[in-house]
Protein backbone atom coordinates (compact mmCIF):
# COMPACT_ATOMS: atom_id res chain seq x y z
CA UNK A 1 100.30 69.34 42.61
CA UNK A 2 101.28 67.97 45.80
CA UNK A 3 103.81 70.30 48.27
CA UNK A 4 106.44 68.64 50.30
CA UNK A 5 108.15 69.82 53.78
CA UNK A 6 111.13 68.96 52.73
CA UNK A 7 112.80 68.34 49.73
CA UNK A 8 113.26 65.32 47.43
CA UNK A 9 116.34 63.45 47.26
CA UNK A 10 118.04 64.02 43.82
CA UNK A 11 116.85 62.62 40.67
CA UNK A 12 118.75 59.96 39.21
CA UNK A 13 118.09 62.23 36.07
CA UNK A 14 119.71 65.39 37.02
CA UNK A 15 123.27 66.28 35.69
CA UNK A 16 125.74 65.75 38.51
CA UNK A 17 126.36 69.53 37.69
CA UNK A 18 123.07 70.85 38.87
CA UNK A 19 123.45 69.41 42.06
CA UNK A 20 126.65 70.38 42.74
CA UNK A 21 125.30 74.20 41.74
CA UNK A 22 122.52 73.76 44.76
CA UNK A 23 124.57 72.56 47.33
CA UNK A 24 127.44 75.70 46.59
CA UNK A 25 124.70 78.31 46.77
CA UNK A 26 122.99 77.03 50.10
CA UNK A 27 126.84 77.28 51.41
CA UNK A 28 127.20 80.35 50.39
CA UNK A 29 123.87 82.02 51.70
CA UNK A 30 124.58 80.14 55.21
CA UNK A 31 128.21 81.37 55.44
CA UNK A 32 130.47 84.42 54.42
CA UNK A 33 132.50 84.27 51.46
CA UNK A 34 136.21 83.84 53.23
CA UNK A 35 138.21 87.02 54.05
CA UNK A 36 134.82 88.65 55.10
CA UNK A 37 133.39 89.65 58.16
CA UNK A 38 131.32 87.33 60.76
CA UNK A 39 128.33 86.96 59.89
CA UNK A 40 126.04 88.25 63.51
CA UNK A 41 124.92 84.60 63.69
CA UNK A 42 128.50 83.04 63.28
CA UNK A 43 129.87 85.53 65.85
CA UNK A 44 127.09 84.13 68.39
CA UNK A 45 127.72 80.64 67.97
CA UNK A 46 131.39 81.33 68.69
CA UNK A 47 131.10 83.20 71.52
CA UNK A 48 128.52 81.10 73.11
CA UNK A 49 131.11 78.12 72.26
CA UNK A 50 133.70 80.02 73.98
CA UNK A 51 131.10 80.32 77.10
CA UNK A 52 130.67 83.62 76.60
CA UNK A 53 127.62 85.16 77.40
CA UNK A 54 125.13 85.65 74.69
CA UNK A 55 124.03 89.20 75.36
CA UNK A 56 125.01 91.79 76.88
CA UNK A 57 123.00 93.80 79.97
CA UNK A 58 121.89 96.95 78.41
CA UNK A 59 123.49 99.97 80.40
CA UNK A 60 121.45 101.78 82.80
CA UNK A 61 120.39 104.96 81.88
CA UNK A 62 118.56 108.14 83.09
CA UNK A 63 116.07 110.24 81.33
CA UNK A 64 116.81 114.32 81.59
CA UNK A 65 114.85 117.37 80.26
CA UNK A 66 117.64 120.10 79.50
CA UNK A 67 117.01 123.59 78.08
CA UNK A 68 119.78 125.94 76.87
CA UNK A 69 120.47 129.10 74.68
CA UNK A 70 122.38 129.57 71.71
CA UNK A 71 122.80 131.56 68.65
CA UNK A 72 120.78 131.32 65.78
CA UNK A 73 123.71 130.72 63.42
CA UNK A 74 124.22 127.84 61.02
CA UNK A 75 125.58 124.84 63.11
CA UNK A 76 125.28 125.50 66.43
CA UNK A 77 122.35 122.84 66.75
CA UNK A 78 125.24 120.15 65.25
CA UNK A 79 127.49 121.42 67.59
CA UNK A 80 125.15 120.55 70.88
CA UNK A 81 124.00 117.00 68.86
CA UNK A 82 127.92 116.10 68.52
CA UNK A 83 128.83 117.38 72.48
CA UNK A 84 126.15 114.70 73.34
CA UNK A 85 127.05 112.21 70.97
CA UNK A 86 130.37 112.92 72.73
CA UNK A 87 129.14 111.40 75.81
CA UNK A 88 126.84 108.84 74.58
CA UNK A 89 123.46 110.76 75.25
CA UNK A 90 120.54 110.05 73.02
CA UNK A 91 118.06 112.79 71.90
CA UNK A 92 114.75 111.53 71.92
CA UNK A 93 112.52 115.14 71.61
CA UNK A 94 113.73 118.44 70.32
CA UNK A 95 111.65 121.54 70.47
CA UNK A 96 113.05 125.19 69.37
CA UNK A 97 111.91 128.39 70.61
CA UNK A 98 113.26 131.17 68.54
CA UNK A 99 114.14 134.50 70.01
CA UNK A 100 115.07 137.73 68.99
CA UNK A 101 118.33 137.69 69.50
CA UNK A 102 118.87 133.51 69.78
CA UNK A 103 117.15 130.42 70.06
CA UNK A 104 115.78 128.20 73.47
CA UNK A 105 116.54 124.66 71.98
CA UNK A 106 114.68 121.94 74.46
CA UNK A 107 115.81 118.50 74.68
CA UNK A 108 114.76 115.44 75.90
CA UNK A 109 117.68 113.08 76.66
CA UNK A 110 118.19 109.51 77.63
CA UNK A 111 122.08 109.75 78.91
CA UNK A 112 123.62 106.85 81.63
CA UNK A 113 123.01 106.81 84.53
CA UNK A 114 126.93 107.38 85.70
CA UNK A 115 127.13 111.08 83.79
CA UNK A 116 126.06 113.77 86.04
CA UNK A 117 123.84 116.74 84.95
CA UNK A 118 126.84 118.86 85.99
CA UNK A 119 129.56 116.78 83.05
CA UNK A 120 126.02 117.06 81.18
CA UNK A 121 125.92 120.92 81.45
CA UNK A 122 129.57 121.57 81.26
CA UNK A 123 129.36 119.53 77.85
CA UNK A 124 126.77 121.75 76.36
CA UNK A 125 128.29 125.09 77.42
CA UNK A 126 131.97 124.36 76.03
CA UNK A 127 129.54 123.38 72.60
CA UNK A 128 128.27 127.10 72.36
CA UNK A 129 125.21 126.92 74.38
CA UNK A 130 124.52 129.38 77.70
CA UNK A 131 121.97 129.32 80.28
CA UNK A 132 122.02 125.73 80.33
CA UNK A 133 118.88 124.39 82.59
CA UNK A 134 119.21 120.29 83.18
CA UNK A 135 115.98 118.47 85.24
CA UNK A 136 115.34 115.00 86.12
CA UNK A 137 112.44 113.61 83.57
CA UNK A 138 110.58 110.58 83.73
CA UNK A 139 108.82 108.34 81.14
CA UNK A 140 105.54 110.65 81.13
CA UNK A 141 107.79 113.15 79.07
CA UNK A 142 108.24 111.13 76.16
CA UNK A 143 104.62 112.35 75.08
CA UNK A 144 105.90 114.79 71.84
CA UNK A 145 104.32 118.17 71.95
CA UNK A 146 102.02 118.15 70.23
CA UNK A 147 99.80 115.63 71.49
CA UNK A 148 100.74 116.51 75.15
CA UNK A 149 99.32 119.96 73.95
CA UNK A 150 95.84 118.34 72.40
CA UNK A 151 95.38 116.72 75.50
CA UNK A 152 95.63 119.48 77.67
CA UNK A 153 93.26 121.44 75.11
CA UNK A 154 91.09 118.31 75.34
CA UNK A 155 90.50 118.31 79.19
CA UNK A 156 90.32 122.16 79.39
CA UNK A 157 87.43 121.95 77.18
CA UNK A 158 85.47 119.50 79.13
CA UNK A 159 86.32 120.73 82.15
CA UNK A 160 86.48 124.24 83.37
CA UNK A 161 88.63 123.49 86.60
CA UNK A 162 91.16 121.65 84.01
CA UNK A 163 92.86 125.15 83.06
CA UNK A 164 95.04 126.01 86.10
CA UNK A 165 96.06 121.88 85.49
CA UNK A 166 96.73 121.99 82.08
CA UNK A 167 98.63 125.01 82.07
CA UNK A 168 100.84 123.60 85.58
CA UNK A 169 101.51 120.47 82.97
CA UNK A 170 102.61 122.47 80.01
CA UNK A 171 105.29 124.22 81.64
CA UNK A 172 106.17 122.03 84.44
CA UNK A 173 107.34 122.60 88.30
CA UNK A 174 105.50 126.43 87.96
CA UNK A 175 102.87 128.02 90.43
CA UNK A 176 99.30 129.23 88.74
CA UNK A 177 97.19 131.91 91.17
CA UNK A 178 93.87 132.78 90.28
CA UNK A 179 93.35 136.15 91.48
CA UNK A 180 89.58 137.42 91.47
CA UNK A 181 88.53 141.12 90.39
CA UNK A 182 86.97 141.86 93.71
CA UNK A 183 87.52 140.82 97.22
CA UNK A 184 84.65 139.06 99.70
CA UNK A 185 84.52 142.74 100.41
CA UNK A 186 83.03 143.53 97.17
CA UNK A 187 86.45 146.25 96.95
CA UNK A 188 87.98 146.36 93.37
CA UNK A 189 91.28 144.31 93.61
CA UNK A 190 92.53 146.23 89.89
CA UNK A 191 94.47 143.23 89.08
CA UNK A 192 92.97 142.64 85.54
CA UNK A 193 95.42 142.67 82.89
CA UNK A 194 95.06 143.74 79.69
CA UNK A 195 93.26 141.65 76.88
CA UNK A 196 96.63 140.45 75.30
CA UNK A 197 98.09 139.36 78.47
CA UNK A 198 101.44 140.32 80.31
CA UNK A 199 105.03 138.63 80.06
CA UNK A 200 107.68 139.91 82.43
CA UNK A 201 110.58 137.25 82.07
CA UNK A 202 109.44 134.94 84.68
CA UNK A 203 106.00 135.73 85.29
CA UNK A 204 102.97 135.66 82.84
CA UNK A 205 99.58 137.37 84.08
CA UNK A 206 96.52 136.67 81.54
CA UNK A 207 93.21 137.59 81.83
CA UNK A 208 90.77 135.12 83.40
CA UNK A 209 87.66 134.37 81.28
CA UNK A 210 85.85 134.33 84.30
CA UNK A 211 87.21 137.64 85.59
CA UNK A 212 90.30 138.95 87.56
CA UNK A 213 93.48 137.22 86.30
CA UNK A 214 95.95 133.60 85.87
CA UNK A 215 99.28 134.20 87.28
CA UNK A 216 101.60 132.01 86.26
CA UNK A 217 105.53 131.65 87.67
CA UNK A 218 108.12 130.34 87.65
CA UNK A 219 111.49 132.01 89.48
CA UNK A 220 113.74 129.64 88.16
CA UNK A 221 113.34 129.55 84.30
CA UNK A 222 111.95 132.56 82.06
CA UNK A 223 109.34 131.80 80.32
CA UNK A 224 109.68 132.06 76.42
CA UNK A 225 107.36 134.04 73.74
CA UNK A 226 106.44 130.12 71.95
CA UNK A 227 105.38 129.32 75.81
CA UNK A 228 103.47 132.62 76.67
CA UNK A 229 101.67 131.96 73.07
CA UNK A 230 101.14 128.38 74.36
CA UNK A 231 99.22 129.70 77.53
CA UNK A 232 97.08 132.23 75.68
CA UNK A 233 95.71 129.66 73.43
CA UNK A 234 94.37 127.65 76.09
CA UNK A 235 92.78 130.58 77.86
CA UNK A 236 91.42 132.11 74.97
CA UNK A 237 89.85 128.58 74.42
CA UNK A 238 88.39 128.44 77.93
CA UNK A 239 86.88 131.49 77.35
CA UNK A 240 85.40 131.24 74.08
CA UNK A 241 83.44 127.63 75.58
CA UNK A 242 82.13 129.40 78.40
CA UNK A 243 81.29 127.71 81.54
CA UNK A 244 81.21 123.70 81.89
CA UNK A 245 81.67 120.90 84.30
CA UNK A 246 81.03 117.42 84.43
CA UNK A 247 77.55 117.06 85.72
CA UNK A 248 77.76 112.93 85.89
CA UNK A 249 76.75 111.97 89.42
CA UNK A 250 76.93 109.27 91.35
CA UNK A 251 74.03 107.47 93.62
CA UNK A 252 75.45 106.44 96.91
CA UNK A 253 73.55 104.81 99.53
CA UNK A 254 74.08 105.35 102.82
CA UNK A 255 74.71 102.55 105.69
CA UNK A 256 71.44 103.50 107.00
CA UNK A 257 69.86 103.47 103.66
CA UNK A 258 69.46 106.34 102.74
CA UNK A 259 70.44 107.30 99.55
CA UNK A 260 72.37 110.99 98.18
CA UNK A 261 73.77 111.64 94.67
CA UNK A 262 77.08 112.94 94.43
CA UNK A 263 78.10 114.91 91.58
CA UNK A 264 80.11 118.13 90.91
CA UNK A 265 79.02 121.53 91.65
CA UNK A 266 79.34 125.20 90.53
CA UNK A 267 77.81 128.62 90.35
CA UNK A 268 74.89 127.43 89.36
CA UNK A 269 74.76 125.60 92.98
CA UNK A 270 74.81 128.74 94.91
CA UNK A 271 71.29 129.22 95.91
CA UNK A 272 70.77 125.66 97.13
CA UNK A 273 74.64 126.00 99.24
CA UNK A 274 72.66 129.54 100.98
CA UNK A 275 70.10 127.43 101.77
CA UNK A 276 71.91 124.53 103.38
CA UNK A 277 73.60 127.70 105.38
CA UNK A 278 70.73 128.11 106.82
CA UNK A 279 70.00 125.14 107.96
CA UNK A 280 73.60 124.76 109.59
CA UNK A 281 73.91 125.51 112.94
CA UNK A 282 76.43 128.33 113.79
CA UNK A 283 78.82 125.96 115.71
CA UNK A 284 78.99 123.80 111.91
CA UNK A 285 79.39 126.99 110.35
CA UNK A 286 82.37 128.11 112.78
CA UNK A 287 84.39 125.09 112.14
CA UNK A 288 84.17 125.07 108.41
CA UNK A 289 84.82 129.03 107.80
CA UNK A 290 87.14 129.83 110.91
CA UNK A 291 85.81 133.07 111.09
CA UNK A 292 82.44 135.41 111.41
CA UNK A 293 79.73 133.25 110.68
CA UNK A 294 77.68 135.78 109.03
CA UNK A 295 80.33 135.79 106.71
CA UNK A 296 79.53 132.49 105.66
CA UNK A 297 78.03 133.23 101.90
CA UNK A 298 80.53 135.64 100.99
CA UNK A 299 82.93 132.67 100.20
CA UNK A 300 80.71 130.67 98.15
CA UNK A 301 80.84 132.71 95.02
CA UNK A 302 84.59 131.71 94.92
CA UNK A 303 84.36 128.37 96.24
CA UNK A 304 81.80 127.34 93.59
CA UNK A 305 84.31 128.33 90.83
CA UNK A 306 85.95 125.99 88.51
CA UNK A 307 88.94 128.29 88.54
CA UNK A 308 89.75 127.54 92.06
CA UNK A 309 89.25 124.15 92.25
CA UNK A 310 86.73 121.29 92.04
CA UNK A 311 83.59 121.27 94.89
CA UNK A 312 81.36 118.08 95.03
CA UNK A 313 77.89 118.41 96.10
CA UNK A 314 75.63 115.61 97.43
CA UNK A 315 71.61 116.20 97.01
CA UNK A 316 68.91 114.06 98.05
CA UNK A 317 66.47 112.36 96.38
CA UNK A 318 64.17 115.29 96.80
CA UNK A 319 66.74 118.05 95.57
CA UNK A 320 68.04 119.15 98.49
CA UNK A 321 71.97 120.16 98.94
CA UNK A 322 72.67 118.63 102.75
CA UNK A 323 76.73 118.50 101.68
CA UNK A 324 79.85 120.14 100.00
CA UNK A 325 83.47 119.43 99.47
CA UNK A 326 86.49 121.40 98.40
CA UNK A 327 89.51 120.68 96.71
CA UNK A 328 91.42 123.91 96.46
CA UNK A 329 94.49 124.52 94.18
CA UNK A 330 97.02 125.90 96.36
CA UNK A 331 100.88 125.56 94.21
CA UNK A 332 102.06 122.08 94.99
CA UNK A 333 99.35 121.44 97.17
CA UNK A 334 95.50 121.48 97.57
CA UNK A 335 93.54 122.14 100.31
CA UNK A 336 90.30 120.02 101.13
CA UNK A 337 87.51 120.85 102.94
CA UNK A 338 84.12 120.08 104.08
CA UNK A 339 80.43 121.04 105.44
CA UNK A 340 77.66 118.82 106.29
CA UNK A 341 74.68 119.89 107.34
CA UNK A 342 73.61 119.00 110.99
CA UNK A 343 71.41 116.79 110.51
CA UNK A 344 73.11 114.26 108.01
CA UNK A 345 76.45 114.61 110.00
CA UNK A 346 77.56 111.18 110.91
CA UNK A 347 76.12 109.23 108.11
CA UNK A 348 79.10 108.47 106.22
CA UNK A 349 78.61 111.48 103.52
CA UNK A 350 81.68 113.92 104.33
CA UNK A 351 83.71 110.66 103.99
CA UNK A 352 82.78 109.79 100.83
CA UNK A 353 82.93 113.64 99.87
CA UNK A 354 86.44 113.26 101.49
CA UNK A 355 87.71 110.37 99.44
CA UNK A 356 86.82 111.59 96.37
CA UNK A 357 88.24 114.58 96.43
CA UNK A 358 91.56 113.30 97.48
CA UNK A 359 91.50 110.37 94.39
CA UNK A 360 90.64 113.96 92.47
CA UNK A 361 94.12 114.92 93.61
CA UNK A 362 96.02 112.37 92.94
CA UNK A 363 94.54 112.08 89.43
CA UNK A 364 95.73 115.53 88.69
CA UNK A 365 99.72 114.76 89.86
CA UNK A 366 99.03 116.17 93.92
CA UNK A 367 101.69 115.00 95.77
CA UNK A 368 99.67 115.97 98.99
CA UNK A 369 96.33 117.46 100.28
CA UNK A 370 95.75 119.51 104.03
CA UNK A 371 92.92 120.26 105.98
CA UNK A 372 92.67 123.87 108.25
CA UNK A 373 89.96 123.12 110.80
CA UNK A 374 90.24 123.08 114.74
CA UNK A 375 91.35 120.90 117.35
CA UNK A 376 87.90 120.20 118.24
CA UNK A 377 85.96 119.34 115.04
CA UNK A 378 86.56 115.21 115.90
CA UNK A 379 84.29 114.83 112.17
CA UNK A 380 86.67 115.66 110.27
CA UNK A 381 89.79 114.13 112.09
CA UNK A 382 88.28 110.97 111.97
CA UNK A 383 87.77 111.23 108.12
CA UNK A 384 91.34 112.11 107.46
CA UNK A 385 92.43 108.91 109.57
CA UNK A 386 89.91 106.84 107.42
CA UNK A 387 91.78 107.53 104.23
CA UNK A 388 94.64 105.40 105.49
CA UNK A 389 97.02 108.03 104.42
CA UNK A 390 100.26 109.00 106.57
CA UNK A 391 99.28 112.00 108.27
CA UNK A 392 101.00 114.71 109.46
CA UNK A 393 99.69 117.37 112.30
CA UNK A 394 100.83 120.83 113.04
CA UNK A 395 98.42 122.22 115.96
CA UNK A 396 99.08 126.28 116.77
CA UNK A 397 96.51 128.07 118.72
CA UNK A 398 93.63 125.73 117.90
CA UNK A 399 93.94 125.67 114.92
CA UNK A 400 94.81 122.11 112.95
CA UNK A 401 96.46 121.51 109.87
CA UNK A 402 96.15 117.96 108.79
CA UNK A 403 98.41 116.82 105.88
CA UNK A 404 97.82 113.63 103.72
CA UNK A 405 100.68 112.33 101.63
CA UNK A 406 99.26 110.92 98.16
CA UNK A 407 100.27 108.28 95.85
CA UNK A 408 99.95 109.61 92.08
CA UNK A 409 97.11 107.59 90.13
CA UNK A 410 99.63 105.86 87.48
CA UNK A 411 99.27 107.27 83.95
CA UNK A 412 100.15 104.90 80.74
CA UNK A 413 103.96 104.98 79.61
CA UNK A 414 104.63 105.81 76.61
CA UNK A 415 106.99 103.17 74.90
CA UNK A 416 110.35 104.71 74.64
CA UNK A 417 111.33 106.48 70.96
CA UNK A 418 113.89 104.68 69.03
CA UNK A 419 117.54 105.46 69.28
CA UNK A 420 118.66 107.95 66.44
């Protein structure tokens, strides 16, 4: 059987009839019956006739993360869905949060870009709701809840340092302090709360696997019972995997040649960082720890810790620890800082140290990093200039804070939900 492209002319022995059948049903499923509606295709034909313009420019719009209170009746969640309907805003994420005497509904909206959060607001409140919290979001949002949640779990259980992240991500602009059980002193700081954690409206204090406590805050929203559940199922998973890091390192040779592998570092560092101490001369210790230099190995203990930050390490080829770097979580910030021992000073290692940790930050969502040292140590002013990074100095009695505005390492966008 052989298969045309396009069809045969009639048959001489067809009925007239048949033909005349075919040709009124192709009409009719090519063109409305009359009296009816345009079809879509007929009304762009016309208007492009007309020299109209075939499509319209979609209208801009703004994405907004809004959190309000209302009662826990039977149609007050229609009520704030209509309101925005009202004003053309779309809901593209919902999450609840019941209460005892309400419930903390949580939007994510895509509204226009000409209605202000205040019209926004003013539209939810005369709809029943109270408490009404509007924020500026941005595509990284659209990630639902519970795979922003898995993700979070997934990094805090490869990565030790990952919990004071993960939990700043799962509730947003919010500071985390890690508060240790003792002091450098050795003096009980009694800050341990109990086993089942704390919640005091804006403030959540959990216990730290590692000891002491995670403070978490946030002055201008309380926190809700589904988010202080939330944080104590990440903690409780960082402490049931124990202590971990990455321990993939890096071989980097030096311009002279010689070769160092960089990798991350932790407690289990501390013996080799007292003995690169001692090999440091008291000037190098004096511009790292700004203070009593036989004070020096008190601080290691709690700059080793994942729960502080991340410290990179460089060892030789024959094991030995000539280099550390810091990257301190400090709220919006993180602090950066460095030791080299003498004798490998100059060689390019703080540097690299240096740039690592500051990619580290800008992975993470840092917005900027600062370095306390003194006006004198020309090491590491030279490698915050190398990073090419505008800079910002604030000198008072000697001592020098360098700041280092950061561009955020770009995450994948989400494709934007569907209109409902």
């Amino acid at each position: 059987m052989t298969f045309r492209a396009t069809p045969e002319p009639p048959s001489p022995r067809r009925p007239r009839w048949r033909h005349e059948l075919v040709a009124w049903w192709s009409r009719r499923r090519d063109h409305a019956p009359p009296g009816s509606s345009p079809s879509p295709a007929a009304d762009a034909h016309t208007a492009h006739a007309a020299g109209a313009p075939e499509t319209t420019p979609p209208e801009a719009t703004t994405l907004w993360r809004m959190r309000t209170t209302v009662r826990d009746e039977p149609g007050t969640l229609a009520a704030l869905c209509a309101a925005l309907a009202g004003h053309r805003v779309d809901i593209l994420a919902l999450q609840t949060h019941p209460l005892t005497d309400g419930t903390v509904d949580e939007f994510l909206l895509r509204a226009p870009e000409a209605l202000p959060s205040t019209e926004l607001s003013d539209a939810v409140a005369a709809a029943g709701g109270s408490g009404t919290w509007v924020e500026r979001a941005d595509a990284h949002d659209l990630v639902d809840a519970p795979t922003r949640a898995l993700t979070l779990a997934t990094r805090t259980a490869l990565d030790a340092a990952e919990l004071p992240l993960a939990l700043r991500q799962l509730f947003g602009r919010c500071t985390i302090r890690s508060v240790p059980a003792k002091s450098f002193s050795g003096r009980s700081l009694e800050s341990t709360p109990p086993a089942e954690g704390v919640l005091e409206e804006t403030v959540m204090r959990l216990r730290d696997p590692s000891g002491g406590a995670i403070i978490i805050e946030r002055p201008y929203l309380p926190f809700t019972p589904t988010e202080f559940a939330r944080a104590r199922a990440l903690v409780e998973l960082d402490a049931r995997l124990g202590p971990r890091i990455p321990h993939d390192g890096d071989v980097l040779t030096l311009p002279e040649g010689n070769a160092v592998t960089v990798r991350r570092a932790d407690a289990g560092d501390l013996a080799a960082a007292r003995e690169m101490h001692t090999r440091c001369s008291p000037a190098t210790l004096g511009l790292r720890y700004h203070g009593p230099v036989g004070d020096a190995d008190r601080y290691l203990a709690h700059l080793l810790s994942p729960r502080f930050g991340r410290t990179l390490a460089a060892y030789t080829a024959s094991g030995r620890l000539v280099a550390l770097g810091h990257l301190l979580w400090d709220g919006d910030e993180a602090e950066v800082a460095l030791i080299v021992e003498d004798e490998w000073q100059r060689r390019g290692v703080g540097g690299e140290l240096l740039r690592r940790l500051v990619a580290m930050a800008a992975e993470t969502g840092y917005e900027s990093v600062y370095a306390v040292t003194q006006s004198a140590n020309t090491g590491m002013v030279t490698a915050m200039r190398s990073l090419e990074l505008p800079l910002d100095y604030q000198i008072e009695q000697g001592t020098l804070v360098i700041s280092a505005r950061l561009d955020p390492a770009p995450a994948p966008v989400p494709p934007l939900p569907h209109s409902r």
